[in-house]
Every structure is written in C-alpha cells, then in structure tokens.
N, C-alpha and C. Protein backbone atom coordinates (compact mmCIF):
# COMPACT_ATOMS: atom_id res chain seq x y z
N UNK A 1 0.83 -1.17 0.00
CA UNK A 1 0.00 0.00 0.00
C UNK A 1 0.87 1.24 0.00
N UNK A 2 0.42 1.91 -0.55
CA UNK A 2 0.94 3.55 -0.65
C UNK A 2 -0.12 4.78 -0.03
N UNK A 3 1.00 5.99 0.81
CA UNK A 3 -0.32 6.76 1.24
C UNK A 3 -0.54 7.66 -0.44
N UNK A 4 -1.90 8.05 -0.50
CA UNK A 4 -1.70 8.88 -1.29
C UNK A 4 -2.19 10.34 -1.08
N UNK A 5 -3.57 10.74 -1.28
CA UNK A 5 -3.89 12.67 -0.48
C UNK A 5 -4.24 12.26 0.87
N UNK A 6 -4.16 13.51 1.27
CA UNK A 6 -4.27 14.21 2.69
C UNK A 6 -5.35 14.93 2.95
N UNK A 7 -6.43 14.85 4.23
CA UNK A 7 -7.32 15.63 4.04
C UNK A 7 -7.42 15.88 6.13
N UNK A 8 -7.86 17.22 6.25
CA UNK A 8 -7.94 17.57 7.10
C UNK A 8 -9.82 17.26 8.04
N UNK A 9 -9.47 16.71 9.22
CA UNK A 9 -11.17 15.86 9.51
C UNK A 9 -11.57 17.41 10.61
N UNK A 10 -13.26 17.36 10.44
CA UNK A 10 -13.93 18.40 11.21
C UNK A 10 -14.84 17.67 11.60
N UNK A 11 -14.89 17.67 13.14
CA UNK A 11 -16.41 17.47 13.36
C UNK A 11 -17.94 17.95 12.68
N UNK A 12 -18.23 17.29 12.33
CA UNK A 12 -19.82 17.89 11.83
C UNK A 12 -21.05 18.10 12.70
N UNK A 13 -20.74 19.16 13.20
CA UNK A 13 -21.88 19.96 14.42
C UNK A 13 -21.66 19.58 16.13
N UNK A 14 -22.71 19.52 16.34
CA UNK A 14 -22.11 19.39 18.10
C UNK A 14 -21.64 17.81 18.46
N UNK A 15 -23.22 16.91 18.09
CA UNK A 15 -23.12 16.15 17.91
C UNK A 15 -21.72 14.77 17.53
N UNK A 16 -20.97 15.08 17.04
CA UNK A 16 -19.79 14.64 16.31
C UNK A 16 -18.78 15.48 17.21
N UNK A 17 -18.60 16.60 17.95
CA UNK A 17 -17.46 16.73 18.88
C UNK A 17 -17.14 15.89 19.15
N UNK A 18 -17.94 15.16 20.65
CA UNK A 18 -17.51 14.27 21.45
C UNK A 18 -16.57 13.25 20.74
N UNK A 19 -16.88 12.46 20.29
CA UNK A 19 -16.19 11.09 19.41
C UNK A 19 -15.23 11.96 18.97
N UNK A 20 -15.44 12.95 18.35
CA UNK A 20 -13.64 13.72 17.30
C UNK A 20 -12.77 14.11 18.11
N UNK A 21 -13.11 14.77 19.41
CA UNK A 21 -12.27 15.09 20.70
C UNK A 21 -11.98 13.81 20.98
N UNK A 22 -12.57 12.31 21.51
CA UNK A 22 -12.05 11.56 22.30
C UNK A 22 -11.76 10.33 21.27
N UNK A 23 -11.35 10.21 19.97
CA UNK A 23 -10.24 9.57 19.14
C UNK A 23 -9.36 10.40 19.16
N UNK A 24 -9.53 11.90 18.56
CA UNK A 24 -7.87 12.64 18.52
C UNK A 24 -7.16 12.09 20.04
N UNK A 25 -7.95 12.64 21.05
CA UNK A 25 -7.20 12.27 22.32
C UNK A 25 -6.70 10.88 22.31
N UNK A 26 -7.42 10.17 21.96
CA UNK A 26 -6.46 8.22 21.86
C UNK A 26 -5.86 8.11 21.44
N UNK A 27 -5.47 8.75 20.05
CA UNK A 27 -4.71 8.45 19.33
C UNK A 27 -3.56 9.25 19.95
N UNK A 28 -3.36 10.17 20.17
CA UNK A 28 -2.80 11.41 20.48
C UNK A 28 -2.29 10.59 21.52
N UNK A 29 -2.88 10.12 22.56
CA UNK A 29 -1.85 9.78 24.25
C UNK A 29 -1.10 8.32 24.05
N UNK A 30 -2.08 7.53 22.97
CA UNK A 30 -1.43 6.16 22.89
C UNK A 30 -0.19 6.54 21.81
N UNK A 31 0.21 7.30 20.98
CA UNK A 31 0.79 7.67 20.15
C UNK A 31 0.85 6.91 19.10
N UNK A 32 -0.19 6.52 18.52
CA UNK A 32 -0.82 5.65 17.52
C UNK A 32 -1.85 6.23 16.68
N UNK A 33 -1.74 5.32 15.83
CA UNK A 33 -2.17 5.45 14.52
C UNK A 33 -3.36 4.87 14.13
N UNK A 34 -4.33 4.80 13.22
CA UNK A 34 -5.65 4.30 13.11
C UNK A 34 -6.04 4.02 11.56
N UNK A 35 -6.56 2.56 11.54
CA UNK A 35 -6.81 2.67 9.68
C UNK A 35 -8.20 2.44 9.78
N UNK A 36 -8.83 3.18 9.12
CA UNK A 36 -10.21 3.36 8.94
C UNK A 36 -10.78 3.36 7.43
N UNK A 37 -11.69 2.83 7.18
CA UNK A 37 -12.70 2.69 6.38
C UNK A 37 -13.62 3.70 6.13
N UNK A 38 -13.32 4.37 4.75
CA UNK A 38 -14.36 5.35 4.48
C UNK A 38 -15.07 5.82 3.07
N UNK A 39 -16.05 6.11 2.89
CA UNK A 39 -16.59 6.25 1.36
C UNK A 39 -16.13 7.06 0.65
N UNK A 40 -15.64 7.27 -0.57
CA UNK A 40 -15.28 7.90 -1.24
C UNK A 40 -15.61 7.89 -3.29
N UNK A 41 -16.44 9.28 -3.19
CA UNK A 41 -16.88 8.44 -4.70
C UNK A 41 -17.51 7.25 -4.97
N UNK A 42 -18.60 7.05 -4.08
CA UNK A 42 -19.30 5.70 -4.23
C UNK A 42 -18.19 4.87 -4.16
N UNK A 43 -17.17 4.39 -3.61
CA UNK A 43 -16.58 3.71 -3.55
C UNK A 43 -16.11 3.21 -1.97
N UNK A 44 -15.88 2.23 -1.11
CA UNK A 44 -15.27 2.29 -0.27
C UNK A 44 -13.77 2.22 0.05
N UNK A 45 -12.95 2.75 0.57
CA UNK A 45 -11.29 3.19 0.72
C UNK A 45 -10.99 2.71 1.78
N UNK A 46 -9.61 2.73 2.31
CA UNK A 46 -8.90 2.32 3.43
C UNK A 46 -8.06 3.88 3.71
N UNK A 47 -8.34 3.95 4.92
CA UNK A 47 -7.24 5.44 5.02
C UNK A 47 -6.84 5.21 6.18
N UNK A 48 -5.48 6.05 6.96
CA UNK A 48 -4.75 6.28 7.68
C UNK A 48 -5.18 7.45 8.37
N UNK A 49 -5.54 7.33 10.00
CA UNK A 49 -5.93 8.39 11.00
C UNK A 49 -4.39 8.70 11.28
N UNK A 50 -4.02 9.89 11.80
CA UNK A 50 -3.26 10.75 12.40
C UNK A 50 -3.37 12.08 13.13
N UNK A 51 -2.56 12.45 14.08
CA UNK A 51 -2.98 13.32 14.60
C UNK A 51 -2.01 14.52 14.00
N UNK A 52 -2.35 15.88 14.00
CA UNK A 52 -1.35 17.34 13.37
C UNK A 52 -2.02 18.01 14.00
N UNK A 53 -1.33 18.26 14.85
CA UNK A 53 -1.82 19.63 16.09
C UNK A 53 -3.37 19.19 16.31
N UNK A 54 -4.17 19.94 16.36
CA UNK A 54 -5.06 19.60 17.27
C UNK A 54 -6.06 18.98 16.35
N UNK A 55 -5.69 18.05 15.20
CA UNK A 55 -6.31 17.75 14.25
C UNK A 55 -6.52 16.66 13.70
N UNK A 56 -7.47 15.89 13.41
CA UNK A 56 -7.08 14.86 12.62
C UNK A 56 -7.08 14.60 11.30
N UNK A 57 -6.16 14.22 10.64
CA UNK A 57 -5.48 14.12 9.45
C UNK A 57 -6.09 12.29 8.79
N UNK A 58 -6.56 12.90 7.64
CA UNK A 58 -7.32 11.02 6.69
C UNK A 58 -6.03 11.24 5.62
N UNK A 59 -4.93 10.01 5.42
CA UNK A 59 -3.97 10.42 4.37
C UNK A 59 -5.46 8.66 4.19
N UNK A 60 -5.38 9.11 2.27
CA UNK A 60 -5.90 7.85 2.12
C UNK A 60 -4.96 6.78 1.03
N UNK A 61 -5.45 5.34 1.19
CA UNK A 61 -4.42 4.29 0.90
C UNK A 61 -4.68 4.30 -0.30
N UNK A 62 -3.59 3.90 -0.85
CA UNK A 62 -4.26 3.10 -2.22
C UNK A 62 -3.22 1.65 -2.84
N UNK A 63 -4.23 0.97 -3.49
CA UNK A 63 -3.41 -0.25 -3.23
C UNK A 63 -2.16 -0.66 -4.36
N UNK A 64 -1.70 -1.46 -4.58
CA UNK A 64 -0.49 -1.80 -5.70
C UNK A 64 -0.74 -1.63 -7.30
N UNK A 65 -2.27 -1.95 -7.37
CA UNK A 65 -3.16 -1.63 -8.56
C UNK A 65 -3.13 -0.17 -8.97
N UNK A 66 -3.18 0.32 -7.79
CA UNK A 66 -3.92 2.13 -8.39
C UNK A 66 -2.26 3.04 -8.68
N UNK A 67 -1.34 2.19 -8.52
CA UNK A 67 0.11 3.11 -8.27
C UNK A 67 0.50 2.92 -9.43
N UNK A 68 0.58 3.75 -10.48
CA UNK A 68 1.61 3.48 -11.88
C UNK A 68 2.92 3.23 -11.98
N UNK A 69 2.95 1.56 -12.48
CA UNK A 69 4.53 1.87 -12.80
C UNK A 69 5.03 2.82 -13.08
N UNK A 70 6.81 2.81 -12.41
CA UNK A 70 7.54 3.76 -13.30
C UNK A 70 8.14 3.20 -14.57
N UNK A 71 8.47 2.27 -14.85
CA UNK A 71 8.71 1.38 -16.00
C UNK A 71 7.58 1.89 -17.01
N UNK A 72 6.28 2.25 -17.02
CA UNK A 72 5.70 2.41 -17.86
C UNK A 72 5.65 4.05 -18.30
N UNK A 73 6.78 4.88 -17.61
CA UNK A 73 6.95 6.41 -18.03
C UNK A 73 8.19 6.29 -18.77
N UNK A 74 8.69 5.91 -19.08
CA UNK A 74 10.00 5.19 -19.10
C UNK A 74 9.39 5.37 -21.37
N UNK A 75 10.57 6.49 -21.73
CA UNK A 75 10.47 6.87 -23.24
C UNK A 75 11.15 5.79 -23.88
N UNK A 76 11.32 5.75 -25.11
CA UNK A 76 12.14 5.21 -26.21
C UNK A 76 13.23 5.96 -25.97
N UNK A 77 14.33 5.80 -26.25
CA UNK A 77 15.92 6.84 -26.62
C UNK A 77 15.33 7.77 -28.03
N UNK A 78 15.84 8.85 -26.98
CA UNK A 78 15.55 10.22 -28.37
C UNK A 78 17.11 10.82 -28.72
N UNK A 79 17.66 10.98 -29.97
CA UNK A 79 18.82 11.66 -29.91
C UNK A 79 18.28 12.83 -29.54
N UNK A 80 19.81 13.07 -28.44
CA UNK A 80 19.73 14.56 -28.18
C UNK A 80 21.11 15.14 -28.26
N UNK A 81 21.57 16.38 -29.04
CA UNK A 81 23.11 16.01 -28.90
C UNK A 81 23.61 17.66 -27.85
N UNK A 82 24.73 17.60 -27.62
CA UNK A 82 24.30 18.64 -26.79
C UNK A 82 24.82 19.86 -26.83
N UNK A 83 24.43 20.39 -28.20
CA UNK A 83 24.43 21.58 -28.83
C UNK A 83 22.75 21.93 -28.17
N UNK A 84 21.55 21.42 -28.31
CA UNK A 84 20.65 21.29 -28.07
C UNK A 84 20.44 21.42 -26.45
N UNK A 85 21.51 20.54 -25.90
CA UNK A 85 21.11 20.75 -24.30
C UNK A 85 21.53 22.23 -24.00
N UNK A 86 22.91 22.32 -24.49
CA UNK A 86 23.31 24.38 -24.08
C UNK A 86 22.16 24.86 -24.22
N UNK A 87 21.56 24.81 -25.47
CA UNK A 87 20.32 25.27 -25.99
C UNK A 87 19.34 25.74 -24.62
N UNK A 88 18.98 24.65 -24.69
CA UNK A 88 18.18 24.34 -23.24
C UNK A 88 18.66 25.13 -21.39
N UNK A 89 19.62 25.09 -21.45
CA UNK A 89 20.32 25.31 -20.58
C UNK A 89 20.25 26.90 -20.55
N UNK A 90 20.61 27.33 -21.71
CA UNK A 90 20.79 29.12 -21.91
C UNK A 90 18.80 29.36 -21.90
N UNK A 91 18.20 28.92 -22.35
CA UNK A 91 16.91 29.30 -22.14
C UNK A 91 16.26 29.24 -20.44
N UNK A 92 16.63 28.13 -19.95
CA UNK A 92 16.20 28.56 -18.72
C UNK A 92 17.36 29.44 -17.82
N UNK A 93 17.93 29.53 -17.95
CA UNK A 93 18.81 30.93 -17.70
C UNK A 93 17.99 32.13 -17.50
N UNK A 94 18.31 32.69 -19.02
CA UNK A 94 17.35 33.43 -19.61
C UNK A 94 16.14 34.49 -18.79
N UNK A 95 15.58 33.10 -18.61
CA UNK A 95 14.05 32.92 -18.24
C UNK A 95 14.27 33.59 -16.60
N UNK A 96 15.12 32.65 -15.93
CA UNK A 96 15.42 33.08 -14.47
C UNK A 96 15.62 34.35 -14.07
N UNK A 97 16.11 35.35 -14.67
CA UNK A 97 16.75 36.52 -14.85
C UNK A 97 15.64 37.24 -14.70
C-alpha cells in the first residue's frame, strides 16, 4: 500500500465533537495510529488516522493496482546532442533573470 492525499477531519456539528475530541485524544496519548474505512466516490477506501496539532489528518491508501509503474513512463531513446542541451540550458537561464 501507498499513502496517497491528505485531508484535514472536522467534526460535523455538536453532535460529532464528542467522538472527534475523544479519538484525537487516543490516538494522540497512545501515540498511535488508526486505519479506517471510508466512502469515497461511491466507492469504499482504506485510510490512515493521524494526529497534526489539534487535528485529525485522513492520508488515504491506495493499493499496488492504483500506483503506476515507473517502467511504464519510461520513453524510447531520443537523440539529443548537446548543442541542443546548451540550448536548453541558456533558455532557462534566460528565463530566471
């Protein structure tokens, strides 16, 4: 598994304090971590609880399937000779300036 986004959790109204105060606090004193189950896009996900300041943090999982090879970014050989790279080189220069 890989983490992949990050999303910041809010209680939703009064109701939902209690429980969001007393997991941050568990997690927070046991200094542990939490994987939870949650909907996303009609879909159900696996995500990672954490605590960030007084907050709790959903990084969500994703599994070996959803991660793109890098082998498959991976070009053919292009000549490049490197009259072309100066090229390149003096343009972002250039640009920086």
């Amino acid at each position: 598994m890989r983490i992949g986004d990050s999303y910041y959790l809010a209680a939703d109204g009064a109701v939902a304090a209690k429980p969001y105060v007393l997991l941050r606090q568990a997690l927070e004193r046991s200094s542990k971590v939490a994987v939870a189950k949650y909907a996303w896009h009609n879909r159900e996900r696996l995500g990672l609880l954490r605590i960030k300041d007084d907050a709790l943090v959903l990084h969500s999982l994703k599994w070996p399937d959803e991660v793109r090879s890098p082998e498959s970014l991976v070009l053919k050989p292009v000549p490049v000779d490197d009259e072309e790279i100066q090229a390149a080189i003096d343009r972002m220069e250039a640009i920086g300036r």
